[in-house]
N, C-alpha and C. Protein backbone atom coordinates (compact mmCIF):
# COMPACT_ATOMS: atom_id res chain seq x y z
N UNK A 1 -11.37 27.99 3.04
CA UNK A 1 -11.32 29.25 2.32
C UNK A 1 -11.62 29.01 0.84
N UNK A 2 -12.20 30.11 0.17
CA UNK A 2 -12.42 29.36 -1.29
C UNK A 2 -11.95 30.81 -2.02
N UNK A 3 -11.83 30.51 -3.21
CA UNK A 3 -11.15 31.19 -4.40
C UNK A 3 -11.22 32.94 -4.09
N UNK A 4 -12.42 33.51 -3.75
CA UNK A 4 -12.47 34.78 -3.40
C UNK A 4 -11.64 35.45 -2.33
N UNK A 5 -11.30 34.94 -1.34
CA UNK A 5 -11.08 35.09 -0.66
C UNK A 5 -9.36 36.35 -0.69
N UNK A 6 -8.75 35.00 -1.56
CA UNK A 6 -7.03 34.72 -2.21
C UNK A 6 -7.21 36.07 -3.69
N UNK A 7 -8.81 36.68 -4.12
CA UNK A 7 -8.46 37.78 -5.10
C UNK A 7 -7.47 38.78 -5.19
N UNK A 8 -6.82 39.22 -5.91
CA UNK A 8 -5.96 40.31 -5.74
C UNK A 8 -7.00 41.57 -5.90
N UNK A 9 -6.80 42.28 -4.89
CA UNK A 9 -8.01 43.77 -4.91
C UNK A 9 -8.25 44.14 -6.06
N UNK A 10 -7.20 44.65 -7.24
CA UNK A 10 -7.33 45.27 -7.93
C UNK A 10 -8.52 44.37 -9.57
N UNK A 11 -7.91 43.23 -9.32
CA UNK A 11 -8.93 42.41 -10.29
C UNK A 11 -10.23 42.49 -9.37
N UNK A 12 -10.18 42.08 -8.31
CA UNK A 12 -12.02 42.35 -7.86
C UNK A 12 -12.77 43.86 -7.99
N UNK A 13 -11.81 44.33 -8.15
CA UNK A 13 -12.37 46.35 -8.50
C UNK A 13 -12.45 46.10 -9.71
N UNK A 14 -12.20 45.46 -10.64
CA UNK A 14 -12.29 45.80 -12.16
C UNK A 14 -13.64 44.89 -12.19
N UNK A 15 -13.38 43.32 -11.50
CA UNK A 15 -14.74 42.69 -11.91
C UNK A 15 -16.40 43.63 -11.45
N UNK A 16 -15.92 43.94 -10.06
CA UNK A 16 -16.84 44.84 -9.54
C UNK A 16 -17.22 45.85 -10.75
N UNK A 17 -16.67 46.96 -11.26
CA UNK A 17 -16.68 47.71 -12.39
C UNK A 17 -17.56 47.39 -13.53
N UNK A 18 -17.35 46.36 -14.04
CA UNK A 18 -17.85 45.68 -15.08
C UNK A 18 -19.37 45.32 -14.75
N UNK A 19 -19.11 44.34 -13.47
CA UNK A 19 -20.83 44.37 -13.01
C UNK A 19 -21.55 45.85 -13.15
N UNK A 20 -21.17 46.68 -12.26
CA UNK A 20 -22.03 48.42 -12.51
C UNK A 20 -22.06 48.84 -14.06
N UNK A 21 -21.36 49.09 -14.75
CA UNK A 21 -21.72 49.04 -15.75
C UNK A 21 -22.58 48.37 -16.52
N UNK A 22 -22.29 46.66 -16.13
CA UNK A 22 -23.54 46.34 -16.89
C UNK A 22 -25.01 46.43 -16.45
N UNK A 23 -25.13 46.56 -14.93
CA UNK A 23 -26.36 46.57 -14.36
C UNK A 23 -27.14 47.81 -14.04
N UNK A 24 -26.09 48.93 -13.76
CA UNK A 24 -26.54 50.32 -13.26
C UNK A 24 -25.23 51.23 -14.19
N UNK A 25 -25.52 51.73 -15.66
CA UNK A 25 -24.30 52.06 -16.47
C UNK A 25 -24.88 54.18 -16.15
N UNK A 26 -23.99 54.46 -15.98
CA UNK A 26 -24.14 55.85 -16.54
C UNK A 26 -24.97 56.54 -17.26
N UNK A 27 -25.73 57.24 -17.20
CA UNK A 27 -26.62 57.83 -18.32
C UNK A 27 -25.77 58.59 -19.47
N UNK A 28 -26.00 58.54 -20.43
CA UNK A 28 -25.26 59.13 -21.22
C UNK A 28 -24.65 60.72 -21.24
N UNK A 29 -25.57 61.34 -20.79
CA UNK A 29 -25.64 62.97 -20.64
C UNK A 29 -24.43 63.01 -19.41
N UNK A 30 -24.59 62.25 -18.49
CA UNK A 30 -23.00 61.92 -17.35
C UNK A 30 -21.74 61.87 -17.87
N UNK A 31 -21.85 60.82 -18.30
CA UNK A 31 -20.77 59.84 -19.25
C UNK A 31 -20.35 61.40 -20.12
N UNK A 32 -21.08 61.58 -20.47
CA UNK A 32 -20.24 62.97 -21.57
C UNK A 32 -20.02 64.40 -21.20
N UNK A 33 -20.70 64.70 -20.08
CA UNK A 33 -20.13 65.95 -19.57
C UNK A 33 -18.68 65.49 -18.55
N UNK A 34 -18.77 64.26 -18.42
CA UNK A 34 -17.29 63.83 -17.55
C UNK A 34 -16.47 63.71 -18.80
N UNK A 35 -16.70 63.49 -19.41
CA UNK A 35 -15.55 63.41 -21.05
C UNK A 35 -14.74 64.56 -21.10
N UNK A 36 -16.20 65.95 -21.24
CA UNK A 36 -16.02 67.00 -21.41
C UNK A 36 -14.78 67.91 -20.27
N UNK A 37 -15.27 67.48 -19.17
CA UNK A 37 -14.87 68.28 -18.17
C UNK A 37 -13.22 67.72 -18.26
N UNK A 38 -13.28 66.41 -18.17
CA UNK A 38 -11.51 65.90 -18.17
C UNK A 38 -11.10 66.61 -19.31
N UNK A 39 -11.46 66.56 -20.68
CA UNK A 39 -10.77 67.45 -22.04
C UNK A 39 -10.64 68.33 -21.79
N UNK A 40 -11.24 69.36 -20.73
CA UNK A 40 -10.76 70.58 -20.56
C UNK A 40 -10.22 70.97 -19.82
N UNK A 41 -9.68 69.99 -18.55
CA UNK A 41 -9.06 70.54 -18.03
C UNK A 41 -7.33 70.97 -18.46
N UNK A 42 -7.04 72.15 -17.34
CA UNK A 42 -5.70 72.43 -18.22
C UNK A 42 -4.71 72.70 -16.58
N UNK A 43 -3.19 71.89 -16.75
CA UNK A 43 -2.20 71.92 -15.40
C UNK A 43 -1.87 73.20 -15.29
N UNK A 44 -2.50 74.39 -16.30
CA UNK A 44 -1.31 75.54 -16.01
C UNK A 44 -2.89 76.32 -14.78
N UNK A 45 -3.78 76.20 -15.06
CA UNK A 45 -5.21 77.03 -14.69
C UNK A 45 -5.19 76.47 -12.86
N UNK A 46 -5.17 77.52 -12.25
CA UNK A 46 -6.02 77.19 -10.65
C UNK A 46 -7.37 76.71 -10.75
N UNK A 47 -7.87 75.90 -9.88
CA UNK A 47 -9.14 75.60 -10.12
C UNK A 47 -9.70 76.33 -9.13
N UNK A 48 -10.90 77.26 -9.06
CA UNK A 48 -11.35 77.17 -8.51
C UNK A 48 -12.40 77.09 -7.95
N UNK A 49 -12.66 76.90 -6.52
CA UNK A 49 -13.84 75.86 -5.97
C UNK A 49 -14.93 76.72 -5.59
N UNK A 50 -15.89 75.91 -6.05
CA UNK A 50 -17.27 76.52 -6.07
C UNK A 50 -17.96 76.73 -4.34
N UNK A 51 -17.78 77.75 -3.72
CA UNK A 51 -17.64 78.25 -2.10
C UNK A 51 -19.20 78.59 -1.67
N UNK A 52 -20.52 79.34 -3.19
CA UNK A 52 -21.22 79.51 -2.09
C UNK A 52 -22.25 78.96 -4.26
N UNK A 53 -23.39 78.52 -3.17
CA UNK A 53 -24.32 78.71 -4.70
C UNK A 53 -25.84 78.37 -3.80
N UNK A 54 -26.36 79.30 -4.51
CA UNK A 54 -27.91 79.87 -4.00
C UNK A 54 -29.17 79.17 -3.80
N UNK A 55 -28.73 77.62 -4.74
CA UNK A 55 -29.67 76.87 -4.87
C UNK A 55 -29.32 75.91 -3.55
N UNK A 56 -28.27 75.91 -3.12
CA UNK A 56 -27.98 74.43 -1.76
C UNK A 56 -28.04 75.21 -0.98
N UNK A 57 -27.44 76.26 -0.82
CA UNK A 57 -27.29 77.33 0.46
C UNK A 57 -28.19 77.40 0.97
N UNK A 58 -28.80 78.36 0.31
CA UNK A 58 -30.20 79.20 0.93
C UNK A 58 -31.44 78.12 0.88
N UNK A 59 -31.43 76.78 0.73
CA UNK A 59 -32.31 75.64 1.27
C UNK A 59 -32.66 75.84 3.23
N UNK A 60 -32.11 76.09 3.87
CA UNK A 60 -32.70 76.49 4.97
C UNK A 60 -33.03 77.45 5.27
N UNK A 61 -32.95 78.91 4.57
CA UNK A 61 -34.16 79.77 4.41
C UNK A 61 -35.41 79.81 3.34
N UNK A 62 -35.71 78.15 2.77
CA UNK A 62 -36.51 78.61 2.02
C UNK A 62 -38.14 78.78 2.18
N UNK A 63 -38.39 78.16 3.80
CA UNK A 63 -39.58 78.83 4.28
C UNK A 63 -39.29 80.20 4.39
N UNK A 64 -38.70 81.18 4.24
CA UNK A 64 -38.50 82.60 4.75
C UNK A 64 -38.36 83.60 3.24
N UNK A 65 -37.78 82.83 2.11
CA UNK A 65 -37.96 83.48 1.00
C UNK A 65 -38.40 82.97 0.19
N UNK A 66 -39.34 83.79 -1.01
CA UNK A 66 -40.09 83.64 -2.24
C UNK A 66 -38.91 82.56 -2.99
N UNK A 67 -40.06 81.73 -4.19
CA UNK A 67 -39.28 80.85 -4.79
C UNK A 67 -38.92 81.69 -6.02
N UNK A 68 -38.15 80.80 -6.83
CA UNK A 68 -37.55 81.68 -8.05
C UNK A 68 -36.69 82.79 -7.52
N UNK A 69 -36.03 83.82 -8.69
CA UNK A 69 -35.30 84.68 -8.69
C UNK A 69 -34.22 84.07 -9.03
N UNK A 70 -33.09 84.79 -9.01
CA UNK A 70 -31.60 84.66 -9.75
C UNK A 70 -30.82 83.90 -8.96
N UNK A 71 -30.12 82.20 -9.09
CA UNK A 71 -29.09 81.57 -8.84
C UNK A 71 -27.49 82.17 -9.03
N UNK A 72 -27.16 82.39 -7.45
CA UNK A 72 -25.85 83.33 -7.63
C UNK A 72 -24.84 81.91 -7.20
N UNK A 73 -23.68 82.38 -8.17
CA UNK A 73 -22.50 81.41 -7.29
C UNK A 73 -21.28 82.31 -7.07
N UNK A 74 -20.27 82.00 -6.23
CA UNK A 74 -19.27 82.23 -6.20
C UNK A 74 -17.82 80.82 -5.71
N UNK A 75 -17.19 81.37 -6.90
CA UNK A 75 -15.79 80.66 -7.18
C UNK A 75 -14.52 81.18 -6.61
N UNK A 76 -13.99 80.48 -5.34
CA UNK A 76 -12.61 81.00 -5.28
C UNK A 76 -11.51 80.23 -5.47
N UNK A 77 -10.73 81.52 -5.83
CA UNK A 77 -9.22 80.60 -6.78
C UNK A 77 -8.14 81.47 -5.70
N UNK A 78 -6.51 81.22 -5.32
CA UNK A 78 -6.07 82.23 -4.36
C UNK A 78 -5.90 83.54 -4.69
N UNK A 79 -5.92 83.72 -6.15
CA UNK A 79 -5.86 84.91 -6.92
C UNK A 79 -6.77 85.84 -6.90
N UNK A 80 -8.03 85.22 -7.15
CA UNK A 80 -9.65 85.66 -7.23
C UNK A 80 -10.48 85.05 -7.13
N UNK A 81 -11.65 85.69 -6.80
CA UNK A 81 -13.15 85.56 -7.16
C UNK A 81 -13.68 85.34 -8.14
N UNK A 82 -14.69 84.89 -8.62
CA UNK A 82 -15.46 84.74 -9.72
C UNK A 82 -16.78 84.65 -8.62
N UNK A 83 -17.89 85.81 -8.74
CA UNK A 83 -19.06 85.96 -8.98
C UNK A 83 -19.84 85.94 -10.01
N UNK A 84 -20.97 84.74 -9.82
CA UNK A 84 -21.84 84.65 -11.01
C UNK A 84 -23.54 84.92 -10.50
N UNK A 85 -23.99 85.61 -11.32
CA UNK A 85 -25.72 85.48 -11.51
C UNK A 85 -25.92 84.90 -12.44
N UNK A 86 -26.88 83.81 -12.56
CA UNK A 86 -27.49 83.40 -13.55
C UNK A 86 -29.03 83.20 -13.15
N UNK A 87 -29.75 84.24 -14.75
CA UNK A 87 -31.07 84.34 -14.61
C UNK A 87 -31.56 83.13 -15.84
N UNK A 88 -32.99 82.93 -15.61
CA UNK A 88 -33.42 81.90 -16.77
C UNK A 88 -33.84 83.40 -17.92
N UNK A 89 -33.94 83.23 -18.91
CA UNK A 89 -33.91 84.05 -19.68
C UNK A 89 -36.10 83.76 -20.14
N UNK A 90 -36.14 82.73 -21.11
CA UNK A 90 -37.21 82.29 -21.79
C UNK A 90 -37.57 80.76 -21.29
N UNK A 91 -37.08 80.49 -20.36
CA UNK A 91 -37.20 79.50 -19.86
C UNK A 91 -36.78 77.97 -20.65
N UNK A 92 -35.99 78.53 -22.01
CA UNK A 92 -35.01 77.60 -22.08
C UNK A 92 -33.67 78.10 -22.53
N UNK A 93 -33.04 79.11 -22.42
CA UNK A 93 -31.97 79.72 -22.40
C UNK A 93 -31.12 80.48 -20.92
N UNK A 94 -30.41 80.86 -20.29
CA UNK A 94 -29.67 81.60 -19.32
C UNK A 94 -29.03 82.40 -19.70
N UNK A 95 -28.95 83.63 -18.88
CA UNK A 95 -28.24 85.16 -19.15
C UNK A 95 -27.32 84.91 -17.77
N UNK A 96 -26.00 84.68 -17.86
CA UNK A 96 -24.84 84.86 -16.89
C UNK A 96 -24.49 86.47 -16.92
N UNK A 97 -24.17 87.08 -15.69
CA UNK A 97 -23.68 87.81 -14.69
C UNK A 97 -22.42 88.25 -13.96
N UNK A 98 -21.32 88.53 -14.54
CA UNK A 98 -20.61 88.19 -13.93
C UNK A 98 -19.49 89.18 -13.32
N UNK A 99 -18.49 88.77 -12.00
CA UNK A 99 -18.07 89.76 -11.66
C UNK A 99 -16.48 89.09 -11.12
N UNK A 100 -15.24 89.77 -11.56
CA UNK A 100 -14.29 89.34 -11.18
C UNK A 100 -13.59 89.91 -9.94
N UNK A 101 -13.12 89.24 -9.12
CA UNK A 101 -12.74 90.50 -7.92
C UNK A 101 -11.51 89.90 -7.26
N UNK A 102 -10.74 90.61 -6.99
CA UNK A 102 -10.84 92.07 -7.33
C UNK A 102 -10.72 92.24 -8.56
N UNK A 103 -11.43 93.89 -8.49
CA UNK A 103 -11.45 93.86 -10.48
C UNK A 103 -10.54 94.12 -11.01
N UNK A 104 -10.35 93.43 -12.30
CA UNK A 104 -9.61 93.41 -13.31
C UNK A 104 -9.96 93.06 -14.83
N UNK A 105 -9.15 93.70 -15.42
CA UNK A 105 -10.12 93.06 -17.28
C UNK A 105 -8.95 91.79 -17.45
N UNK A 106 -10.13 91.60 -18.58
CA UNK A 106 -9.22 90.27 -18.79
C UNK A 106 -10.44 89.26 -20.14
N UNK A 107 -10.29 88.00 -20.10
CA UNK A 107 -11.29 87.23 -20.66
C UNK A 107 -12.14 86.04 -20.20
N UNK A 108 -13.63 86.08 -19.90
CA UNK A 108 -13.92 84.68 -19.65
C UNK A 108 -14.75 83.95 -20.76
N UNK A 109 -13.92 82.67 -20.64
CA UNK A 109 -14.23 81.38 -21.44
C UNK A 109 -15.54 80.85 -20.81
N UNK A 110 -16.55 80.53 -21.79
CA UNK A 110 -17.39 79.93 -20.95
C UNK A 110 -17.58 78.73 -21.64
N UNK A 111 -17.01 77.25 -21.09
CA UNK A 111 -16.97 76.00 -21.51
C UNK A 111 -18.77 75.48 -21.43
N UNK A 112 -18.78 74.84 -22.27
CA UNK A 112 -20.39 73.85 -22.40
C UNK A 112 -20.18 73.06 -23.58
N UNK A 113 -20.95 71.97 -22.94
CA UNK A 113 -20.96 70.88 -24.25
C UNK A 113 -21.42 71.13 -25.82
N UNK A 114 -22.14 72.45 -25.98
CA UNK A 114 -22.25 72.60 -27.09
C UNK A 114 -21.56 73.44 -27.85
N UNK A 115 -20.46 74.50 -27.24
CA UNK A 115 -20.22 75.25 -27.34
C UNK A 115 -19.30 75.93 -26.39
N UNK A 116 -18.50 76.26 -26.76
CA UNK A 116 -16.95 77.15 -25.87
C UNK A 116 -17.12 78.64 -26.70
N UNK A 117 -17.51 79.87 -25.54
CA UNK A 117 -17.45 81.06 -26.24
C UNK A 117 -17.14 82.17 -25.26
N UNK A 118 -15.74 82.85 -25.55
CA UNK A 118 -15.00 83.94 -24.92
C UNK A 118 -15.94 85.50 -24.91
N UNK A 119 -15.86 86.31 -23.38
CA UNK A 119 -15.95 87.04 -23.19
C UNK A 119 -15.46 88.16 -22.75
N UNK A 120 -14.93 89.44 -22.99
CA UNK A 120 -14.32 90.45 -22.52
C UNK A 120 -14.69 90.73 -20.93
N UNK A 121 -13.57 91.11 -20.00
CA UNK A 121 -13.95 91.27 -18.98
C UNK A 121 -13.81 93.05 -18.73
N UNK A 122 -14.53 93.73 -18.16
CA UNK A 122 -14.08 95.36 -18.37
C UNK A 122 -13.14 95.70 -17.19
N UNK A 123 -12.41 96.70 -17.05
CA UNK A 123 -11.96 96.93 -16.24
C UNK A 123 -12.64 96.87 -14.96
N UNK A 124 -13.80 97.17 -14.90
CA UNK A 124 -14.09 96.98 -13.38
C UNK A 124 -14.29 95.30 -12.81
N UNK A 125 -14.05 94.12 -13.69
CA UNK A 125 -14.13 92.89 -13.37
C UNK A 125 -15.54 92.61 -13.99
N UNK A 126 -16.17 93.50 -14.65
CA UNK A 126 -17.75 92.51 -15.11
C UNK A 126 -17.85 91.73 -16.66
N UNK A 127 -18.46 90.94 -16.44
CA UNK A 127 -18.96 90.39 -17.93
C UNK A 127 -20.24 89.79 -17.57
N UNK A 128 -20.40 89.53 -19.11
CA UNK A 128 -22.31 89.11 -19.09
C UNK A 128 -22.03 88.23 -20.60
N UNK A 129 -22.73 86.80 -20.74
CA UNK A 129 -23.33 86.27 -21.79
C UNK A 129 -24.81 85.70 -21.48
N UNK A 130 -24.89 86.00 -22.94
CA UNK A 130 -26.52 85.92 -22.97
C UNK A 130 -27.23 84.75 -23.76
N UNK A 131 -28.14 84.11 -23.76
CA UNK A 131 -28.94 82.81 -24.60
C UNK A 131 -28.04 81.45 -24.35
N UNK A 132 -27.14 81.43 -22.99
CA UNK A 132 -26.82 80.26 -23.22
C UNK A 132 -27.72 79.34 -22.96
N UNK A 133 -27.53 77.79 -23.82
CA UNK A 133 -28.25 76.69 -23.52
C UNK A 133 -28.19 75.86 -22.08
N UNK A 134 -29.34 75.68 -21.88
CA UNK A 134 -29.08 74.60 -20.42
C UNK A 134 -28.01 73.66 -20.58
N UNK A 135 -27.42 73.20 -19.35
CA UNK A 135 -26.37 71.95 -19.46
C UNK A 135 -25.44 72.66 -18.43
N UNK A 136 -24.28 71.77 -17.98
CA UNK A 136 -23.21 71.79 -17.85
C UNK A 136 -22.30 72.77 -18.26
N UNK A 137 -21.63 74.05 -17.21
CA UNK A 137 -20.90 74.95 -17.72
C UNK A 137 -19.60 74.93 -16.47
N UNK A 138 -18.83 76.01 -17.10
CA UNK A 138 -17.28 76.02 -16.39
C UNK A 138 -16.74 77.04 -17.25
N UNK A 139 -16.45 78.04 -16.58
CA UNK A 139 -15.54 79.14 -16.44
C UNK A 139 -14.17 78.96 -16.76
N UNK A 140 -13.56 79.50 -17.70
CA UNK A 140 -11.68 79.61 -17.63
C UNK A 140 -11.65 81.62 -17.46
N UNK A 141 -11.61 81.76 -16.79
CA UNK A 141 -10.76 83.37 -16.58
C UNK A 141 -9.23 83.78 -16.30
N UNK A 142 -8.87 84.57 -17.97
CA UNK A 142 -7.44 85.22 -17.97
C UNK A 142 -7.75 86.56 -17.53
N UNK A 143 -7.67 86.81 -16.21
CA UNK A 143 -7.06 88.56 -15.49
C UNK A 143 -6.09 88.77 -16.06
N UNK A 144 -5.83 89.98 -16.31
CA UNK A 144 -4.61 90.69 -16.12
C UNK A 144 -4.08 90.27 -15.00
N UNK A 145 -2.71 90.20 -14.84
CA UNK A 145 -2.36 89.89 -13.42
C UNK A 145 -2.67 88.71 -12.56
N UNK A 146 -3.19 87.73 -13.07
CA UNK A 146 -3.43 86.80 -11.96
C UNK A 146 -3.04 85.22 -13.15
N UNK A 147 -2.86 84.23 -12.56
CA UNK A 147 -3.03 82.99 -12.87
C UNK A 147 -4.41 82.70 -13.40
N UNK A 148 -4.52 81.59 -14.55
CA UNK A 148 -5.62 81.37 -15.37
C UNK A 148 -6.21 80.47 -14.19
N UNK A 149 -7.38 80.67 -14.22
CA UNK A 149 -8.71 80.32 -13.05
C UNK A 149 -9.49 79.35 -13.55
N UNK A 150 -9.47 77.70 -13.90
CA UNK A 150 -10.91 77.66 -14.51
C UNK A 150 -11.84 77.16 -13.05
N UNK A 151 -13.27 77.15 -13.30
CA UNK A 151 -14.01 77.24 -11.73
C UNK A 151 -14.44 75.54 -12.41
N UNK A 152 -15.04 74.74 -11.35
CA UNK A 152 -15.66 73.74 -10.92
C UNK A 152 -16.55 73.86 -11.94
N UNK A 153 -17.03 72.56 -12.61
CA UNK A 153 -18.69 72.67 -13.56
C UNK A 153 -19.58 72.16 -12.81
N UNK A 154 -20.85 73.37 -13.17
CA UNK A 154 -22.31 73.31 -12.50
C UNK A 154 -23.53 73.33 -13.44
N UNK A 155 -24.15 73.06 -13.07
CA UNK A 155 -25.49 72.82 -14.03
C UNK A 155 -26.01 74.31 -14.01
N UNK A 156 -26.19 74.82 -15.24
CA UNK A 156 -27.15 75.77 -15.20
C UNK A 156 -28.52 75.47 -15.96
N UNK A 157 -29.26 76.83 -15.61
CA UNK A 157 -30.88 76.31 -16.02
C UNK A 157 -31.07 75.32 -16.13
């Protein structure tokens, strides 16, 4: 038997570690939207999970429908919904869509690496922001009435 054998797991996971890093490391744009996403998360918020999105889904009808048009997602939390459209705007900005359900007003946060910026929700559950930048986004929604929601981060545009 020779020396490897007798490793304690947890030192061969760290040496292992060290090798990937040095040979196959993270791209940076990774490395920092995972920064991002851990800083924001918060123990009091439900998360919730990203259930349907337009771009993986509808991959087996895409001999049957035209390409392009609007990437829809939906987020469920046990409280609520979060419906999103997102259109490309100028083809380097996105116009979000959005719909809370059941409806209720309230505020959504819309987290991104360049920028964190709050939106009114109306009573019927809708909101809309407009010119966001491509990248990495995530939802925090305060309903009236429900537990703070933030949803899963997804790439837009």
């Amino acid at each position: 038997m020779n020396g490897a054998d007798h490793a304690n797991p947890d030192q061969l996971l760290e040496r292992l570690a060290a090798i990937v890093d040095i040979v196959d490391p993270p791209p940076p744009q990774v490395a920092a939207a995972a920064r991002d996403a851990f800083a924001s998360r918060s123990i009091e918020a439900e998360l919730a999970e990203l259930v349907y999105d337009s771009w993986l889904d509808d991959r087996a009808l895409a001999g049957v429908r035209t390409s392009g048009g609007p990437r829809r997602l939906t987020f469920d939390a046990p409280e609520l919904t979060l419906e999103v459209q997102v259109d490309i705007v100028d083809g380097r900005t996105c116009q979000l869509i959005g719909q809370v359900v059941p409806p209720r007003p309230g505020i959504v946060e819309v987290r991104h690496a360049e920028r964190s910026l709050s939106v009114s929700v109306d009573r019927l559950g809708r909101f809309s922001v407009e010119r966001l930048p491509p990248g990495h986004i995530s939802l925090r929604c305060r309903a009236e009435g429900a537990l703070t929601v933030d949803t899963a981060w997804v790439v837009v545009c």
